[in-house]
C-alpha atoms as a PDB file:
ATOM      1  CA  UNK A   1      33.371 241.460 -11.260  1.00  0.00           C
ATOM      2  CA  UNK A   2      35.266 240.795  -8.121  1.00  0.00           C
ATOM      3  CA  UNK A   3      36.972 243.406  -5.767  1.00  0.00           C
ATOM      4  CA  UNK A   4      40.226 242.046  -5.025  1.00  0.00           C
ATOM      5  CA  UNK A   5      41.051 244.410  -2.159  1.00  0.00           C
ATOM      6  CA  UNK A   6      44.765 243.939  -1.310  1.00  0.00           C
ATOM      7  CA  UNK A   7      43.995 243.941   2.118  1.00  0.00           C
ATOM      8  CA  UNK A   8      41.738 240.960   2.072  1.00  0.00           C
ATOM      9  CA  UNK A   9      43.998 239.557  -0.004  1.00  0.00           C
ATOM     10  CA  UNK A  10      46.522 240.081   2.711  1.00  0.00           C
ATOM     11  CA  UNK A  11      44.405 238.430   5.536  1.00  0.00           C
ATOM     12  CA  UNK A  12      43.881 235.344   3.363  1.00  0.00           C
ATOM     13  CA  UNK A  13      48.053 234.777   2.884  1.00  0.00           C
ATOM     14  CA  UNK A  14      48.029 235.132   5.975  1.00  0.00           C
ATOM     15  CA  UNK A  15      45.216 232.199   6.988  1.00  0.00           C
ATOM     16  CA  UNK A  16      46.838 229.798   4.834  1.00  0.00           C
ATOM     17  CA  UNK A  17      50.562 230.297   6.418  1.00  0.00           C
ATOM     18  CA  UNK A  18      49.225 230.598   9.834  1.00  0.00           C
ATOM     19  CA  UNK A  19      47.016 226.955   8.834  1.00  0.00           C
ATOM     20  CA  UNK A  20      50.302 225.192   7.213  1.00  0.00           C
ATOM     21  CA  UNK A  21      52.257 226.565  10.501  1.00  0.00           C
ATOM     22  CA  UNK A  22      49.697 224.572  12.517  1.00  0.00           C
ATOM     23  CA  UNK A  23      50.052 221.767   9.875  1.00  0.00           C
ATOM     24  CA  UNK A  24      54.046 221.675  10.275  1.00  0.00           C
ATOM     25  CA  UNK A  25      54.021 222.087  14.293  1.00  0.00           C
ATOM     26  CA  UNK A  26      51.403 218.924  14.185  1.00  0.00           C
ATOM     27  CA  UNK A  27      50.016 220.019  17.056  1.00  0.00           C
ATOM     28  CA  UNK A  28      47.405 216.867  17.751  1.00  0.00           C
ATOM     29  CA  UNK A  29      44.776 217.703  20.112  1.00  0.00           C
ATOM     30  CA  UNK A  30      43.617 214.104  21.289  1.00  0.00           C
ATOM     31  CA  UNK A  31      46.641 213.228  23.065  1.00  0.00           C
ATOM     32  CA  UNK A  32      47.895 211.991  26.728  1.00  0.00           C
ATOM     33  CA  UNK A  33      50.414 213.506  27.950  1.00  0.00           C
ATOM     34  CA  UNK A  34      52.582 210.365  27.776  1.00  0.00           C
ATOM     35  CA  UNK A  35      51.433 209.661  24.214  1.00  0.00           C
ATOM     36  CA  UNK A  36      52.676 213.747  23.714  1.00  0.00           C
ATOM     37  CA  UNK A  37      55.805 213.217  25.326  1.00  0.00           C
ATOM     38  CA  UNK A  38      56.956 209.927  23.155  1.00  0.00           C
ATOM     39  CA  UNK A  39      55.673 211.788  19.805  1.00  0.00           C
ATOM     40  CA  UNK A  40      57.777 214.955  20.740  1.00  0.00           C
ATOM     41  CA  UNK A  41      60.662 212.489  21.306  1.00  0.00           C
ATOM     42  CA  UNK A  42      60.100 211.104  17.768  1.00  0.00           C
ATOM     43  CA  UNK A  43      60.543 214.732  16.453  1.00  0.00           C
ATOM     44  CA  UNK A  44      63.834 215.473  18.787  1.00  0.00           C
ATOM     45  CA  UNK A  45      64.991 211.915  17.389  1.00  0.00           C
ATOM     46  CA  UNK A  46      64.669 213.462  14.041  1.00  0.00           C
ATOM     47  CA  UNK A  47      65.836 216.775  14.468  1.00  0.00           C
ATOM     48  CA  UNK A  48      62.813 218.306  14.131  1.00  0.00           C
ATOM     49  CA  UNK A  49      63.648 220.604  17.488  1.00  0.00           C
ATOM     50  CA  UNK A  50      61.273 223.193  16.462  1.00  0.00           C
ATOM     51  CA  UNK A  51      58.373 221.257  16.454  1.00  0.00           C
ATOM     52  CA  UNK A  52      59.512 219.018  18.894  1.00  0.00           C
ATOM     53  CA  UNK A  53      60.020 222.653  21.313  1.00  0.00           C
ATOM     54  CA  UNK A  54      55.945 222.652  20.646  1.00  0.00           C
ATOM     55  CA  UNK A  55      54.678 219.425  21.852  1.00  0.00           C
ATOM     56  CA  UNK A  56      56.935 220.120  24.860  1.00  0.00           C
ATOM     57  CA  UNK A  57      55.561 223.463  26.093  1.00  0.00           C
ATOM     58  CA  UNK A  58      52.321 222.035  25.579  1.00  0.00           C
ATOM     59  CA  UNK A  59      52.937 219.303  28.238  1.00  0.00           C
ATOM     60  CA  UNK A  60      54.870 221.773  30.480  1.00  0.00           C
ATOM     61  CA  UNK A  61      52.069 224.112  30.274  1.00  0.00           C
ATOM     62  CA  UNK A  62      49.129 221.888  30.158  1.00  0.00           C
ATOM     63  CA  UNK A  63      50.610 218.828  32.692  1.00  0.00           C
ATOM     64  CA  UNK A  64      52.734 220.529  35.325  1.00  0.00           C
ATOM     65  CA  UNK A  65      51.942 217.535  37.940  1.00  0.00           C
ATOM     66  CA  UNK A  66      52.466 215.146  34.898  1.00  0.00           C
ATOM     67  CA  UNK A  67      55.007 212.513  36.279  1.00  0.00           C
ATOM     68  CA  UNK A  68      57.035 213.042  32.611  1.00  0.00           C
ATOM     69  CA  UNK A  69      57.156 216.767  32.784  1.00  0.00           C
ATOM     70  CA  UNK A  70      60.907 216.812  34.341  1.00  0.00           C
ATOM     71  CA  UNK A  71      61.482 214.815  31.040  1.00  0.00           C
ATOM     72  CA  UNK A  72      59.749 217.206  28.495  1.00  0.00           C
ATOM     73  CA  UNK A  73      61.644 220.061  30.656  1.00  0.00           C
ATOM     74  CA  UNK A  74      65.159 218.265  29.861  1.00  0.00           C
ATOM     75  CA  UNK A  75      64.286 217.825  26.446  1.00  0.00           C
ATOM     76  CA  UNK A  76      62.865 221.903  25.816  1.00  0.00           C
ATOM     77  CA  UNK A  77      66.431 222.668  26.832  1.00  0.00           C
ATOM     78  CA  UNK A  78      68.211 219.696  24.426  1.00  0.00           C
ATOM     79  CA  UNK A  79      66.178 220.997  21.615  1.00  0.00           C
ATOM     80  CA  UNK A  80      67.765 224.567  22.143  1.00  0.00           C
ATOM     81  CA  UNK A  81      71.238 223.169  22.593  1.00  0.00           C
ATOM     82  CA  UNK A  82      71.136 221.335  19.261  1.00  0.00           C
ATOM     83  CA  UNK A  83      69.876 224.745  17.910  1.00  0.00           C
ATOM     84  CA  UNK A  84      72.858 226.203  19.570  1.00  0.00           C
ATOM     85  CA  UNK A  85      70.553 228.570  21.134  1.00  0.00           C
ATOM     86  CA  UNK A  86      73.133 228.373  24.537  1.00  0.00           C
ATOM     87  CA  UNK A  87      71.847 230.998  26.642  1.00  0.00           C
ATOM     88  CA  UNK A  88      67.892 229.690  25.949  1.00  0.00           C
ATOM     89  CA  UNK A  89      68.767 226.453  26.474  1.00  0.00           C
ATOM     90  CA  UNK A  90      70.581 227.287  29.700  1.00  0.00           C
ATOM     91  CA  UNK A  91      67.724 228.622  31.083  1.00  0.00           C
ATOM     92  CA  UNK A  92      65.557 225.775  30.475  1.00  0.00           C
ATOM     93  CA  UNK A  93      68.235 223.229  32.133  1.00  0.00           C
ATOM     94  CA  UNK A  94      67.926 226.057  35.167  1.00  0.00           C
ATOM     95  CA  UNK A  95      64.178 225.698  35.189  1.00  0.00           C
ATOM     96  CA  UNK A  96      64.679 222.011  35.778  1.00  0.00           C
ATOM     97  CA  UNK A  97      67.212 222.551  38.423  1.00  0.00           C
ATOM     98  CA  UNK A  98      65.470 225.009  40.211  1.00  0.00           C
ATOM     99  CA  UNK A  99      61.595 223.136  39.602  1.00  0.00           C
ATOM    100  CA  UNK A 100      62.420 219.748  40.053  1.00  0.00           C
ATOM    101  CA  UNK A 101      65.102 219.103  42.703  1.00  0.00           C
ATOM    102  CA  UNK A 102      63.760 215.121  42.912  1.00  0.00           C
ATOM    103  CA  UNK A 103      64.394 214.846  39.258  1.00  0.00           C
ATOM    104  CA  UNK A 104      66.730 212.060  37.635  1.00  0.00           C
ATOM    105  CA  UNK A 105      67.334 214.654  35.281  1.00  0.00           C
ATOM    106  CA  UNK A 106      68.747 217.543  37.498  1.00  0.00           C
ATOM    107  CA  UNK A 107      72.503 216.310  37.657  1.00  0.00           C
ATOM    108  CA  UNK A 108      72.643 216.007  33.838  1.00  0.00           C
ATOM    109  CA  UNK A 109      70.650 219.168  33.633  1.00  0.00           C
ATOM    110  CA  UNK A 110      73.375 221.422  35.931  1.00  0.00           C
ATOM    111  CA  UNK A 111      75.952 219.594  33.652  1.00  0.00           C
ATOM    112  CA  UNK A 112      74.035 221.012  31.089  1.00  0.00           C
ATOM    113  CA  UNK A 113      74.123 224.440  32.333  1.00  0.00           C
ATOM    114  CA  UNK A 114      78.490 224.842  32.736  1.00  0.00           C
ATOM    115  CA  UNK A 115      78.226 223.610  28.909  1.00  0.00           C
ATOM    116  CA  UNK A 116      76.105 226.064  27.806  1.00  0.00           C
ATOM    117  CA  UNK A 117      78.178 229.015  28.927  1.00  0.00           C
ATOM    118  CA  UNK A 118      81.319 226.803  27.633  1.00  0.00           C
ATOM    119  CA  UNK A 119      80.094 226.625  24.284  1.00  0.00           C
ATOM    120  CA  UNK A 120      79.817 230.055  25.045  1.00  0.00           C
ATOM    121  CA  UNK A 121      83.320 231.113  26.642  1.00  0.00           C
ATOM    122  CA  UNK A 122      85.106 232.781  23.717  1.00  0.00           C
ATOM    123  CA  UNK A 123      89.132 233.455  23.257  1.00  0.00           C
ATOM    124  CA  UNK A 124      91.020 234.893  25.584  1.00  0.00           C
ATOM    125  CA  UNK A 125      91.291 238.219  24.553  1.00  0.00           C
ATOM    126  CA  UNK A 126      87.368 238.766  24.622  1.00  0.00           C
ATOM    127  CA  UNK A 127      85.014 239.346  27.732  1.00  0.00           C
ATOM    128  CA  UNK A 128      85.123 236.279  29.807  1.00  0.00           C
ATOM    129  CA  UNK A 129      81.641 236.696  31.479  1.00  0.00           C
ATOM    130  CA  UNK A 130      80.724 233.227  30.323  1.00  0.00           C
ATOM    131  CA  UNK A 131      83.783 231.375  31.055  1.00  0.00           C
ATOM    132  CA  UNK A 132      83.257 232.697  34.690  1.00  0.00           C
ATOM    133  CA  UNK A 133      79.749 231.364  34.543  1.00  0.00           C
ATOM    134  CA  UNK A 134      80.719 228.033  32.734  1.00  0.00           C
ATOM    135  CA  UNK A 135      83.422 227.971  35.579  1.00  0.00           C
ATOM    136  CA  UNK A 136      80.493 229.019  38.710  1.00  0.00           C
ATOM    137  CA  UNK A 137      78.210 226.077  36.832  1.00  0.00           C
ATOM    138  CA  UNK A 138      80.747 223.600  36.726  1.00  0.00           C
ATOM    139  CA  UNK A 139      81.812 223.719  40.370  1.00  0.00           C
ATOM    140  CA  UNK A 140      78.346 223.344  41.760  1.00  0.00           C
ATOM    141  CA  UNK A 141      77.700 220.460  39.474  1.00  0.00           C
ATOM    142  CA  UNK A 142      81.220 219.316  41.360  1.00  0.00           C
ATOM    143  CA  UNK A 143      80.174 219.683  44.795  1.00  0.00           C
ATOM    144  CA  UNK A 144      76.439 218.727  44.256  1.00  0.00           C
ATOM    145  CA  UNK A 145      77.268 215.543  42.193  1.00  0.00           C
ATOM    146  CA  UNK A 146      80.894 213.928  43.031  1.00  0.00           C
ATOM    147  CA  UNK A 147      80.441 210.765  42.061  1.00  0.00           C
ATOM    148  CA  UNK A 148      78.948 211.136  39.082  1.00  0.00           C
ATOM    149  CA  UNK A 149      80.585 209.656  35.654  1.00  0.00           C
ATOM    150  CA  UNK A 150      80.799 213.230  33.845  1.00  0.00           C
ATOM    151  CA  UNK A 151      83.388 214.602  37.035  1.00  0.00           C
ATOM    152  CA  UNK A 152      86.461 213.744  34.743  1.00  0.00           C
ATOM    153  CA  UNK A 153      84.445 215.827  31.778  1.00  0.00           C
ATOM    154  CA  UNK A 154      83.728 218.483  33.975  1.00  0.00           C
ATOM    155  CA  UNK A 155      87.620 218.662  35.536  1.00  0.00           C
ATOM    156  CA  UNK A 156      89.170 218.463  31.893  1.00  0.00           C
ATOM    157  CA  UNK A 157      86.595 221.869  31.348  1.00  0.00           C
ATOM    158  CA  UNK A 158      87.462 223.228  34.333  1.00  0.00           C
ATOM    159  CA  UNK A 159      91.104 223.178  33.325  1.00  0.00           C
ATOM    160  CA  UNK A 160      90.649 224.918  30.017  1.00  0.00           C
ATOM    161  CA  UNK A 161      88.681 227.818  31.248  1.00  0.00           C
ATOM    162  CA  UNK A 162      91.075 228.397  33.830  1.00  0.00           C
ATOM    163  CA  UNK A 163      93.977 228.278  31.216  1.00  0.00           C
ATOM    164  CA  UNK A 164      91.752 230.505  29.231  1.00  0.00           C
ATOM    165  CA  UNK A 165      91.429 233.549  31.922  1.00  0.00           C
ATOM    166  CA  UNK A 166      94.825 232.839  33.172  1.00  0.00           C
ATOM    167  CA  UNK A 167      96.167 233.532  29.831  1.00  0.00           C
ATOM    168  CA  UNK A 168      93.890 236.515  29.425  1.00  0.00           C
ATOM    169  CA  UNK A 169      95.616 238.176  32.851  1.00  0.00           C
ATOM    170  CA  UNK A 170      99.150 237.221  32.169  1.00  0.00           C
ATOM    171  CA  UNK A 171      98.434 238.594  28.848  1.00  0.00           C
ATOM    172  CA  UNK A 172      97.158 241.971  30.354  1.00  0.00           C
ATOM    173  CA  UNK A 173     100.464 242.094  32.442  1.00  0.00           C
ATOM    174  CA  UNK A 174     102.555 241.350  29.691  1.00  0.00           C
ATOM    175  CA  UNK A 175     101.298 244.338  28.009  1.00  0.00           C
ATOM    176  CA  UNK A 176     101.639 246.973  30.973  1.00  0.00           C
ATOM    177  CA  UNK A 177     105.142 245.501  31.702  1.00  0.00           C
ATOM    178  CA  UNK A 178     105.909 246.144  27.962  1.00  0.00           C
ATOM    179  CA  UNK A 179     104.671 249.319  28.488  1.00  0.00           C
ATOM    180  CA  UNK A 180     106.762 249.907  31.240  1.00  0.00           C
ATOM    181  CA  UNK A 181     103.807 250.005  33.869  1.00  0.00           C
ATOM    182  CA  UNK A 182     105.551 247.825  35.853  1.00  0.00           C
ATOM    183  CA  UNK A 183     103.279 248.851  39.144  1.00  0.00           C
ATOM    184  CA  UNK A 184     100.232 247.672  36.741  1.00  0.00           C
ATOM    185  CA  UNK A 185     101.789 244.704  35.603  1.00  0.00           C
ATOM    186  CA  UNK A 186     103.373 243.387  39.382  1.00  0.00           C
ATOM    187  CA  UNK A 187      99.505 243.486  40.278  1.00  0.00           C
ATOM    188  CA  UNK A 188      98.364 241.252  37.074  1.00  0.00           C
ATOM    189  CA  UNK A 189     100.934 238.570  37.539  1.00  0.00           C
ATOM    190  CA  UNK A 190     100.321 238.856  41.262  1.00  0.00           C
ATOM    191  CA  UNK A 191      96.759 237.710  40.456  1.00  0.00           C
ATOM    192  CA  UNK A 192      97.781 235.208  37.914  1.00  0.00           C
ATOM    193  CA  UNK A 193     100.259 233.022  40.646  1.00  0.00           C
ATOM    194  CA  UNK A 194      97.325 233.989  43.439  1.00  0.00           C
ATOM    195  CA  UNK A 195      94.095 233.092  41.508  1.00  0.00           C
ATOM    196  CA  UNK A 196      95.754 230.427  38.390  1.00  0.00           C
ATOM    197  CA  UNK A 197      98.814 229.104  40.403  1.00  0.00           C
ATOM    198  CA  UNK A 198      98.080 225.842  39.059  1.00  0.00           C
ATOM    199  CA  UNK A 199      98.440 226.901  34.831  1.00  0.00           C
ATOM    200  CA  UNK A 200     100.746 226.925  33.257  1.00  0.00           C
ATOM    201  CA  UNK A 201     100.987 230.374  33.200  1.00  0.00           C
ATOM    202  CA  UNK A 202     102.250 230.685  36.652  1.00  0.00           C
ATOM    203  CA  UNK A 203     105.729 229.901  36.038  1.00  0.00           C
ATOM    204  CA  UNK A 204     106.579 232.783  33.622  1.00  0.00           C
ATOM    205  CA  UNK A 205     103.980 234.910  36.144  1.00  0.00           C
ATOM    206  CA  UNK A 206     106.691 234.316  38.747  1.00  0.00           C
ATOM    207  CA  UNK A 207     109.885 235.262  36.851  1.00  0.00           C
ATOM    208  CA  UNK A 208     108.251 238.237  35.710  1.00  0.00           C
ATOM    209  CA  UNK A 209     106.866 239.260  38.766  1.00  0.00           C
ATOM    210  CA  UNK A 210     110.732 239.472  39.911  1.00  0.00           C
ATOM    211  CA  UNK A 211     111.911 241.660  36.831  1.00  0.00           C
ATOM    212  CA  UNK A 212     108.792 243.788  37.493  1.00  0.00           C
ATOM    213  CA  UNK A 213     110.675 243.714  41.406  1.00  0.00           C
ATOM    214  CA  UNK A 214     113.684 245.066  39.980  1.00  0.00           C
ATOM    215  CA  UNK A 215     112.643 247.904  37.838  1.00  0.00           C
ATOM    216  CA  UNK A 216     110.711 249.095  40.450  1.00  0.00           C
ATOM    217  CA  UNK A 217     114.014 249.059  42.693  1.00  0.00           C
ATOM    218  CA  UNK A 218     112.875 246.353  45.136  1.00  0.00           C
ATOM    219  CA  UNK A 219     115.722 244.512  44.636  1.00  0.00           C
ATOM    220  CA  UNK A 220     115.341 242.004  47.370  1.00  0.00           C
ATOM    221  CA  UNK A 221     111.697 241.209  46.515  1.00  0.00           C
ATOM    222  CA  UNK A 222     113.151 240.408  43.643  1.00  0.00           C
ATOM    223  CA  UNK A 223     116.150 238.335  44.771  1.00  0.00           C
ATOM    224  CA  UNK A 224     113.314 236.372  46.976  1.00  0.00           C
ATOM    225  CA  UNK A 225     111.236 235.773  43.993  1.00  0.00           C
ATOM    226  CA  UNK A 226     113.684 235.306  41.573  1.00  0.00           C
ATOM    227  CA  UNK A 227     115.321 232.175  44.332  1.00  0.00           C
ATOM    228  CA  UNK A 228     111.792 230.621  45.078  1.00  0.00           C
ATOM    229  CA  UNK A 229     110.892 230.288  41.119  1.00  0.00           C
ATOM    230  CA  UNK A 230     114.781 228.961  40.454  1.00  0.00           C
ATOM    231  CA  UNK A 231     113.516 226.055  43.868  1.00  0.00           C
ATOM    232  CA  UNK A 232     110.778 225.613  42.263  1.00  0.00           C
ATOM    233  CA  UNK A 233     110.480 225.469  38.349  1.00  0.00           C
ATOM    234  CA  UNK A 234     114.563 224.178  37.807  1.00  0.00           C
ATOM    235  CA  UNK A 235     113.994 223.221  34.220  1.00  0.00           C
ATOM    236  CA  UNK A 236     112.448 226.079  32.992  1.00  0.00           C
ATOM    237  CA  UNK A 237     113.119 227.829  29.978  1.00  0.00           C
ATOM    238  CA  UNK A 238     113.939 230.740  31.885  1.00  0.00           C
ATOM    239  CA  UNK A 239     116.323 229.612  34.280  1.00  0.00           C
ATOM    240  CA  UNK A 240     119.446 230.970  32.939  1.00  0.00           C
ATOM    241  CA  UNK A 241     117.792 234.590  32.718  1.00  0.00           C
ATOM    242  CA  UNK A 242     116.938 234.206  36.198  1.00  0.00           C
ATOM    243  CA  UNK A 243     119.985 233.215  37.490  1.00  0.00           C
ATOM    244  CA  UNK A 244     121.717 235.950  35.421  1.00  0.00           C
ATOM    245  CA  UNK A 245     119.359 238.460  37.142  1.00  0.00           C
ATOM    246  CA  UNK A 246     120.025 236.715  40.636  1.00  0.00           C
ATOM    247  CA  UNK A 247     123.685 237.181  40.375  1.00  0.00           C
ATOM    248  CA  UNK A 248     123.473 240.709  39.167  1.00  0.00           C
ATOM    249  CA  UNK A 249     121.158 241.633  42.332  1.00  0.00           C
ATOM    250  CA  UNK A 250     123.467 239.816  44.888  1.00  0.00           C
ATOM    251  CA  UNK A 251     126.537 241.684  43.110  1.00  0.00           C
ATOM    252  CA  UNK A 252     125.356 245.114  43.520  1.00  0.00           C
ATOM    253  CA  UNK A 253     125.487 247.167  47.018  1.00  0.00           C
ATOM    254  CA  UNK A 254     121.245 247.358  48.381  1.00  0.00           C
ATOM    255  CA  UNK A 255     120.230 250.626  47.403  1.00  0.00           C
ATOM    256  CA  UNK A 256     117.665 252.811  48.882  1.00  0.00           C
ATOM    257  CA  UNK A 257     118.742 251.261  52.625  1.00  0.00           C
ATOM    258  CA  UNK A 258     117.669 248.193  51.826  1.00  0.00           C
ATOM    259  CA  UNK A 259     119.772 244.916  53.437  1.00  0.00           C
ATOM    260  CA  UNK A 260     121.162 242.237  50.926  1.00  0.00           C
ATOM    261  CA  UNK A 261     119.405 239.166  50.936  1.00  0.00           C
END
């Protein structure tokens, strides 16, 4: 009679999954590099990333002068981004950036990288850690690659993460000046018309900035403020608050010494 030792029994599960992993990856020893690459595009084509991930670290590993290696590089990182594996993916498209520099692939591949971390960038009341990278990414593919047709892809991003921290600032002022922090909140809407003057967010930044001016007593800070955003946002929603505020500041006496403006 025969000992079934669960142990041995174990082992042998463990043969057959590791032999029909081998079997799904399709690993293929007999193959050129080239002949590699084209069957690992076959699986990316369809959507077998996984396996497709495979043949491509075995050319990366096994042909690193290979003339198609910047390819099977691009493609390690396209297989994560399908996966939505962001961060791994990024630092694949990196890899290419930083290995291949004579690539054709590099300028897609630092596109690559700013839409990683914006696929990352979460709402605006979260940690913004990867809009600021998306942001950092996007710029250097920018400056390095000007010309290139993706530039009005990469503005139209740029434009959304900035909306998205400057609403995440003007939101942190709103709260102080709620609060009645109004030192805390001067400084947040200081930062949003210094750092996002050109949201959307920097024309209620400005307004507020003067009522934050006034409760603090600096009354002609305030006046200033409060005449610059009437010069320069005439239309907005505010106005009539603001020129309600103006005319109560140039109808009271200056206090604490101060001159009228």
């Amino acid at each position: 009679m025969l000992n079934h030792h669960p142990g041995r029994m174990v082992l042998a599960i463990l043969a057959v999954l590791a032999m029909c992993a081998c079997g799904g990856n399709k690993l293929k020893a007999n193959m050129t590099t080239e002949e590699r690459l084209a069957y690992a595009e076959k699986l990316f084509a369809d959507g077998d990333y996984l396996d497709a991930q495979t043949q491509l670290r075995v050319i990366i590993l096994n042909a690193p002068g290979s003339t198609v290696v910047d390819r099977a590089q691009f493609l390690l990182g396209e297989c994560h981004f399908k996966l939505k594996e962001y961060v791994l993916a990024a630092a694949e498209y990196e890899k290419l950036v930083r290995l291949y520099t004579r690539s054709e692939y590099v300028d897609d591949a630092q596109y690559k990288v700013g839409l990683c971390y914006y696929e990352l960038s979460p709402k605006s009341d979260l940690d913004q850690k990867y809009s600021l990278l998306a942001i950092s990414e996007f710029q250097k593919f920018t400056e390095d690659f000007p010309d290139s047709p993706l530039i009005v892809d990469v503005a139209e991003k740029l434009t959304a993460l900035r909306e998205k921290l400057a609403k995440k600032e003007y939101g942190t002022a709103t709260l102080y000046r709620r609060m009645a922090f109004y030192d805390a909140a001067l400084i947040s809407y200081e930062d949003v018309l210094n750092t996002f003057y050109d949201t959307r967010f920097a024309e209620p930044a400005l307004y507020y900035k003067a009522e934050c001016l006034h409760k603090l007593g600096r009354s002609n800070e305030a006046a200033t403020s409060l005449q610059f955003f009437l010069g320069k946002y005439p239309q907005s929603d505010l106005r009539e608050r603001a020129r309600e505020l103006l005319q109560s500041l140039e109808a009271k006496p200056a206090a604490n010494g101060e001159t009228k403006p």
